[in-house]
Protein backbone atom coordinates (compact mmCIF):
# COMPACT_ATOMS: atom_id res chain seq x y z
CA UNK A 1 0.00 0.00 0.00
CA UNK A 2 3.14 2.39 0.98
CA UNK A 3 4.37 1.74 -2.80
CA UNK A 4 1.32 2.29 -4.53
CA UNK A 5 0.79 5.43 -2.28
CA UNK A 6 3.64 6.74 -3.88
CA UNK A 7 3.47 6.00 -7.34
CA UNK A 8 -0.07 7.62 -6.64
CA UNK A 9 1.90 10.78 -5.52
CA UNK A 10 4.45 10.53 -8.36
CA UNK A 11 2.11 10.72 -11.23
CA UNK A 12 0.37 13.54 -9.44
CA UNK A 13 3.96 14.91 -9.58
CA UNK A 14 4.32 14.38 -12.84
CA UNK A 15 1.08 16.19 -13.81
CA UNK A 16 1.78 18.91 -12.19
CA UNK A 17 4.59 19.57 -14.10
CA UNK A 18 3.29 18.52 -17.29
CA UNK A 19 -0.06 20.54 -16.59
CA UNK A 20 2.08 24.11 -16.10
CA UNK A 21 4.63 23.38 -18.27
CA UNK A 22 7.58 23.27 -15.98
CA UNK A 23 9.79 20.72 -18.89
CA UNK A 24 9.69 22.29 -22.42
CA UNK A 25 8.29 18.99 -23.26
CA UNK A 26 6.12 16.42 -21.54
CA UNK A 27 7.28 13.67 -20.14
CA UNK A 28 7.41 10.85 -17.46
CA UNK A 29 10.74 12.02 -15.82
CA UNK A 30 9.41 14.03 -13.10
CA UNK A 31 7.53 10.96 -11.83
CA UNK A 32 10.66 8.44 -12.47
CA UNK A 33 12.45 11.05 -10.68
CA UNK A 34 10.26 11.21 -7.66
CA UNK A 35 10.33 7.61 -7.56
CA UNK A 36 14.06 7.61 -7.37
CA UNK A 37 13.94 9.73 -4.30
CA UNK A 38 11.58 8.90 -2.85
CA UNK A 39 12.96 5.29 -2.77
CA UNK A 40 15.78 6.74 -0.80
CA UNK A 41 14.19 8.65 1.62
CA UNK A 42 11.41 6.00 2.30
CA UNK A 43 12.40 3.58 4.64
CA UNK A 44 9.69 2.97 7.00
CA UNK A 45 7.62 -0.86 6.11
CA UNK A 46 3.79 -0.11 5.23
CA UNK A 47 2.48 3.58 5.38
CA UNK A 48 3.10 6.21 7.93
CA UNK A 49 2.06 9.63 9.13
CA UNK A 50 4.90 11.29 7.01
CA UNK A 51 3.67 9.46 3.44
CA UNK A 52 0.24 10.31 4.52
CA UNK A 53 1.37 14.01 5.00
CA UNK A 54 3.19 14.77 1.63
CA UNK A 55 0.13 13.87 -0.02
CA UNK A 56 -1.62 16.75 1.36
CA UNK A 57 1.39 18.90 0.81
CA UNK A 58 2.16 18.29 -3.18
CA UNK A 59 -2.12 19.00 -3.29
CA UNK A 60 -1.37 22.31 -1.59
CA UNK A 61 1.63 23.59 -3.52
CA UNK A 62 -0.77 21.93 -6.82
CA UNK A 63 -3.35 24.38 -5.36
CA UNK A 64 -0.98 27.25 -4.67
CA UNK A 65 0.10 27.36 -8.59
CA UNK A 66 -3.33 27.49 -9.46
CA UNK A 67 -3.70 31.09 -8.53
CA UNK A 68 -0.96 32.45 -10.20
CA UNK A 69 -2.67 35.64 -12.15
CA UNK A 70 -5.85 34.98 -10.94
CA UNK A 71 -8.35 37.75 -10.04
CA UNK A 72 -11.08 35.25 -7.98
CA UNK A 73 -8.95 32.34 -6.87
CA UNK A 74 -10.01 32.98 -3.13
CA UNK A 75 -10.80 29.14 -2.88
CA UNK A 76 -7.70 28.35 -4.00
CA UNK A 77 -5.76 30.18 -1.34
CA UNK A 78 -8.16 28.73 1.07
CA UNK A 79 -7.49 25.16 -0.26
CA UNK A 80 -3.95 26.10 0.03
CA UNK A 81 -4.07 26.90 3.72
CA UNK A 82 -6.97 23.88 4.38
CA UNK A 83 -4.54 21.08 2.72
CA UNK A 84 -1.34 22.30 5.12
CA UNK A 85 -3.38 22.10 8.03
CA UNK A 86 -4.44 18.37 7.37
CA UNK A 87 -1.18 17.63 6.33
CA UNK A 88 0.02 19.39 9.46
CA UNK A 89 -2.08 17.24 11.73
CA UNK A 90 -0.69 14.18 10.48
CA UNK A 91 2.72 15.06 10.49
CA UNK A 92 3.36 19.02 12.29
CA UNK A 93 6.21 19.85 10.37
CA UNK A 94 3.81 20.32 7.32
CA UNK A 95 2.83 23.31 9.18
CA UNK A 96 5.60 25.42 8.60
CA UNK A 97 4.91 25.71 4.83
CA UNK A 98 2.63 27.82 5.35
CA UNK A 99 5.24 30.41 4.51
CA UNK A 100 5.20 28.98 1.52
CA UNK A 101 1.93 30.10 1.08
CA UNK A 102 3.26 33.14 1.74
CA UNK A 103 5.82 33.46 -0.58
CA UNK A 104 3.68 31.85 -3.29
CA UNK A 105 0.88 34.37 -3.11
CA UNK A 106 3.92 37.55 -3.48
CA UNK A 107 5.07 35.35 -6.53
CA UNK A 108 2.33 34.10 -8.37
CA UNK A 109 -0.01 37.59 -8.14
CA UNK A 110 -0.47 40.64 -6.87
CA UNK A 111 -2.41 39.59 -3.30
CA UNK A 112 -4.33 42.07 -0.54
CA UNK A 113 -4.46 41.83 3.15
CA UNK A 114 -7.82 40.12 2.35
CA UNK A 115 -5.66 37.45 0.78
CA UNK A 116 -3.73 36.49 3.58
CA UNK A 117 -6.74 36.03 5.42
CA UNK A 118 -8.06 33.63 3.80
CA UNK A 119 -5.22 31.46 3.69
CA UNK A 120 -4.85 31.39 7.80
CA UNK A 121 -8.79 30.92 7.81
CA UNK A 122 -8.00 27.97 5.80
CA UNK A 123 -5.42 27.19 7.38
CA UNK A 124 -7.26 27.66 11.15
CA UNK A 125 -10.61 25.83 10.26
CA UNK A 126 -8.93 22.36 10.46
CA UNK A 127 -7.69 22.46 13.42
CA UNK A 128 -10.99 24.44 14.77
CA UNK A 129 -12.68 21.41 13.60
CA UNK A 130 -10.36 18.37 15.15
CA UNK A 131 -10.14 20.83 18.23
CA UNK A 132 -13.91 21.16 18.58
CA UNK A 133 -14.23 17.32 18.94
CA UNK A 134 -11.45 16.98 21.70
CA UNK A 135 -13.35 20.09 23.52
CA UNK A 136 -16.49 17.81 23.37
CA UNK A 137 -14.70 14.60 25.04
CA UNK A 138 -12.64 16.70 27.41
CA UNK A 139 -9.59 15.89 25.79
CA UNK A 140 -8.87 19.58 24.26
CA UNK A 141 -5.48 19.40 26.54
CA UNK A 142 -3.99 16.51 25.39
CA UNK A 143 -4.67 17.03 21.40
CA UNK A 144 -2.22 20.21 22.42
CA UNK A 145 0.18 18.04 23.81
CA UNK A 146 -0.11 15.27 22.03
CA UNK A 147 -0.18 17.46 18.79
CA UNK A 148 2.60 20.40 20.09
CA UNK A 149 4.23 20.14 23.33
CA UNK A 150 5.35 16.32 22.71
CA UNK A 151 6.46 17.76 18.88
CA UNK A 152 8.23 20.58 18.81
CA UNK A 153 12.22 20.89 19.68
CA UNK A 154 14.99 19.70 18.25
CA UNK A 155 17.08 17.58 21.25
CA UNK A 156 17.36 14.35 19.31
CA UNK A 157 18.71 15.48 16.06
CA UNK A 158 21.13 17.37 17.68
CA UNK A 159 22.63 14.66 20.25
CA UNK A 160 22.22 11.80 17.95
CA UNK A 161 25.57 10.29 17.52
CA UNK A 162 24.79 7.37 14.88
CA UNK A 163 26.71 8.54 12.00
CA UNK A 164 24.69 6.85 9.32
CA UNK A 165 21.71 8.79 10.65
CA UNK A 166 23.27 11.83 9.05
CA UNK A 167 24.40 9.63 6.06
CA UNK A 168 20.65 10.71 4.09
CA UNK A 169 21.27 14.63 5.15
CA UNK A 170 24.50 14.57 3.80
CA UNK A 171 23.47 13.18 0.59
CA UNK A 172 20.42 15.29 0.44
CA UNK A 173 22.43 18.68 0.60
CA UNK A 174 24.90 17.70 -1.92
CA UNK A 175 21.90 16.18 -4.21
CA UNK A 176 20.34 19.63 -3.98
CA UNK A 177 23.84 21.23 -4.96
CA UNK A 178 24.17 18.71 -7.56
CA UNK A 179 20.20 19.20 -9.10
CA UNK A 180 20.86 23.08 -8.83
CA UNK A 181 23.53 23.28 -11.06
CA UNK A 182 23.50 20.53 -13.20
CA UNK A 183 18.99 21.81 -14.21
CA UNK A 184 20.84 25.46 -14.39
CA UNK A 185 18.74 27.53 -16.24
CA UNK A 186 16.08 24.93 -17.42
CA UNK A 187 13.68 26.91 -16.60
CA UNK A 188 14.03 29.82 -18.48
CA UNK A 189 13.46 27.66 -21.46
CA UNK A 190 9.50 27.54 -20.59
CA UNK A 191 7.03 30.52 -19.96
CA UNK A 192 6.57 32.75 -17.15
CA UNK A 193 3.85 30.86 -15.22
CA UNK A 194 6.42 27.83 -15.02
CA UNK A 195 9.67 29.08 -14.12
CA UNK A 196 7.79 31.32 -11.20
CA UNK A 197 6.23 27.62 -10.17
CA UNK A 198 10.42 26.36 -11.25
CA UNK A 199 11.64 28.95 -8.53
CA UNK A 200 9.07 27.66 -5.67
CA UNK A 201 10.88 24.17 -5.44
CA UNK A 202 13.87 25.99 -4.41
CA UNK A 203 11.50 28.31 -1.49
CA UNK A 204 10.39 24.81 -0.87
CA UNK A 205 13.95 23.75 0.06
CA UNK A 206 14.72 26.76 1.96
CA UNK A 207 12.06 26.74 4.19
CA UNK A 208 12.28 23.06 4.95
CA UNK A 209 15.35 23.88 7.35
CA UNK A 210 12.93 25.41 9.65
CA UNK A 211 10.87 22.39 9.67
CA UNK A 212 13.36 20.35 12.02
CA UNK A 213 12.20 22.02 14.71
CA UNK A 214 8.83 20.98 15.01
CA UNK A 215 9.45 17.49 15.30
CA UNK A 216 11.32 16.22 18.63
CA UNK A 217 11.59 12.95 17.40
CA UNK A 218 13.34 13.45 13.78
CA UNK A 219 13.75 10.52 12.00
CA UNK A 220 15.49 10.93 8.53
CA UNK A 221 11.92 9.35 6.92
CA UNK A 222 11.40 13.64 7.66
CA UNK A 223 12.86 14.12 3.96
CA UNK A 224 10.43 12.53 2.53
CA UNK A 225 8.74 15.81 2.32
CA UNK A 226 11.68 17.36 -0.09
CA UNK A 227 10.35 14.29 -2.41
CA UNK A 228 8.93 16.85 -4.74
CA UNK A 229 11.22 19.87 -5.62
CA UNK A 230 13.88 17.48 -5.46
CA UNK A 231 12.11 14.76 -7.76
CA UNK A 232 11.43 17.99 -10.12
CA UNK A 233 14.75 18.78 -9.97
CA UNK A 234 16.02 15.44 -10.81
CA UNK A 235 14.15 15.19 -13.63
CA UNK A 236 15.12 18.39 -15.38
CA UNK A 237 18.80 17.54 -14.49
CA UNK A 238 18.29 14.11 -16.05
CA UNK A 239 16.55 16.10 -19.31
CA UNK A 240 19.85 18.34 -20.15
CA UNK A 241 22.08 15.49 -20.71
CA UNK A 242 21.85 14.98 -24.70
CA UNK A 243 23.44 11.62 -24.80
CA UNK A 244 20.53 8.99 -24.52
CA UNK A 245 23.09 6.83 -23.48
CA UNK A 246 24.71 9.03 -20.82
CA UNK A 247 21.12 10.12 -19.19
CA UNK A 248 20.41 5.84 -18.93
CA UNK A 249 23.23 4.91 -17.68
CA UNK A 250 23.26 7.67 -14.73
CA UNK A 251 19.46 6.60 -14.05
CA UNK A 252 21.05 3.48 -13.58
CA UNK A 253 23.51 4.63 -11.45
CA UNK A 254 21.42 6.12 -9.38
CA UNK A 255 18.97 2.83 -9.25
CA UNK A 256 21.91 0.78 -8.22
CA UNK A 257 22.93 3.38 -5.50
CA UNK A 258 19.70 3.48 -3.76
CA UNK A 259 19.01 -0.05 -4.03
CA UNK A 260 22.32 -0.70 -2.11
CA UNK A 261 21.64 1.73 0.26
CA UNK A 262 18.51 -0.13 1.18
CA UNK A 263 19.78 -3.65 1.17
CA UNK A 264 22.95 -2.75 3.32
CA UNK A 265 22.29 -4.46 6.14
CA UNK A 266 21.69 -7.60 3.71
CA UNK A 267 25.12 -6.66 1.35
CA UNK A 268 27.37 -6.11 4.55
C-alpha cells in the first residue's frame, strides 16, 4: 500500500509539471524522478504519518500554482491553507509551509491583506474542527500536547551520535547542490507561469530547514517531504544530458545506489 501510495503521488507529480509546463516537453521524468527519491528517503515498512502528510502537501503547492494571475482564486488560497493544516495534523512539520503560502501568493499575483486572510482561515478551520471534537470529550489538553508540546524541539537530532543517521542529510544537501547546477537555467526555457512555479521548489527547500524544529523525534523518513522539488529537480537535471546513453546509464547509477543503500544491512 506504501508503494502504490507513492506511485499515486508521483504521477500527481508528474502532472503537475506537465499541466504548467515546468519541462519544455512532456514527459514521465518528473515521476521516475520522484520515484528515485523517494525510494531513498522512504524507509519505513507499510504507510506512515509522514507518506500520509506529503500527499496533502504536493495537493497544496498543486493548489498554490493554481492562482498564479488569478483575479477570484479565493478558494484556491483557502485550499492552500486547508490542505497544510491536514497535512500538518498528520505530520506538524507540514505546518511550517505555510510560509510557503506566503511566498507563493507575493510570486504568483499581486495579493491584498484580504488574501492572507483567507489562507490562515484555511489554514485555522482544520484544526478548529479536530479541536472542537477533543473540547467535546474533554480531551482539548492533550490534542495540544499530544499534537505540540510532545512535537516541537529539536534535542534528538542534535545529540544523535549514529553517523549513518546523518548519512541521508548529507546526501540530500549535496543532491540539492548537484540538481541546482547541473537543471541550471532549465527553466528559463519555458514561460513565465512555469519558471515562477520552477523557482518555488527551491522556497520549498529553503524553508524546509525550519521544519526540524517541530518534530522532537526526527527521523530521517522527515525528507520525505523534499520528495517533490527534489524529484522535479532530478528530472530536469536528467533532461539536459543529450546523450541517450549518458542520461540511462546515470538513471542506472542512481537505481543501483539506492538499491544498495537499502539492502545494506543484507550486502554487509
Amino acid at each position: 500500500m506504501a508503494y502504490l501510495h507513492i506511485v499515486g503521488q508521483a504521477l500527481l507529480v508528474n502532472f503537475i509539471v506537465n499541466r504548467y509546463k515546468m519541462q519544455p516537453d512532456p514527459t514521465y521524468l518528473p515521476a521516475m524522478g520522484y520515484v528515485l527519491v523517494m525510494g531513498f528517503f522512504h524507509y519505513t515498512p507499510g504507510l506512515n504519518a509522514v507518506l500520509f502528510a506529503n500527499t496533502f502537501f504536493i495537493i497544496a503547492i498543486w493548489e498554490l500554482y493554481k492562482i498564479y494571475r488569478e483575479n477570484k482564486c479565493a478558494d484556491n488560497i483557502f485550499n492552500v491553507g486547508f490542505w497544510l493544516a491536514v497535512g500538518s495534523l498528520c505530520y506538524l512539520p507540514v505546518g511550517v509551509f505555510l510560509l510557503l503560502g506566503l511566498v507563493g501568493m507575493l510570486m504568483l499575483r499581486s495579493s491584498g491583506f484580504k488574501d492572507y486572510l483567507i489562507l490562515f482561515i484555511g489554514f485555522f478551520i482544520p484544526y478548529f474542527s479536530v479541536g472542537t471534537g477533543f473540547f467535546l470529550t474533554d480531551s482539548l489538553p492533550e490534542f495540544f500536547e499530544r499534537q505540540f508540546s510532545n512535537n516541537i524541539g529539536v534535542k534528538d537530532f542534535l545529540t544523535r551520535r549514529n553517523l549513518v543517521e546523518y548519512l541521508k542529510p548529507a546526501v540530500t544537501v549535496l543532491a540539492i547542490i548537484g540538481f541546482a547546477v547541473a537543471s541550471g537555467n532549465l527553466n528559463t526555457r519555458t514561460n513565465a507561469q512555469a519558471q515562477k512555479n520552477f523557482s518555488l521548489l527551491y522556497f520549498i527547500l529553503a524553508i524546509s530547514v525550519l521544519s526540524i524544529f517541530f518534530q522532537l523525534g526526527i527521523t530521517t523518513e522527515h525528507l520525505v517531504l523534499l520528495g517533490f522539488p527534489l524529484g522535479i529537480l532530478s528530472a530536469a537535471s536528467l533532461a539536459r544530458i543529450k546523450n541517450i546513453t549518458a542520461a540511462e546509464l546515470t538513471h542506472l547509477t542512481i537505481l543501483m545506489i539506492i538499491l544498495g543503500y537499502q539492502y545494506r544491512t543484507i550486502l554487509v
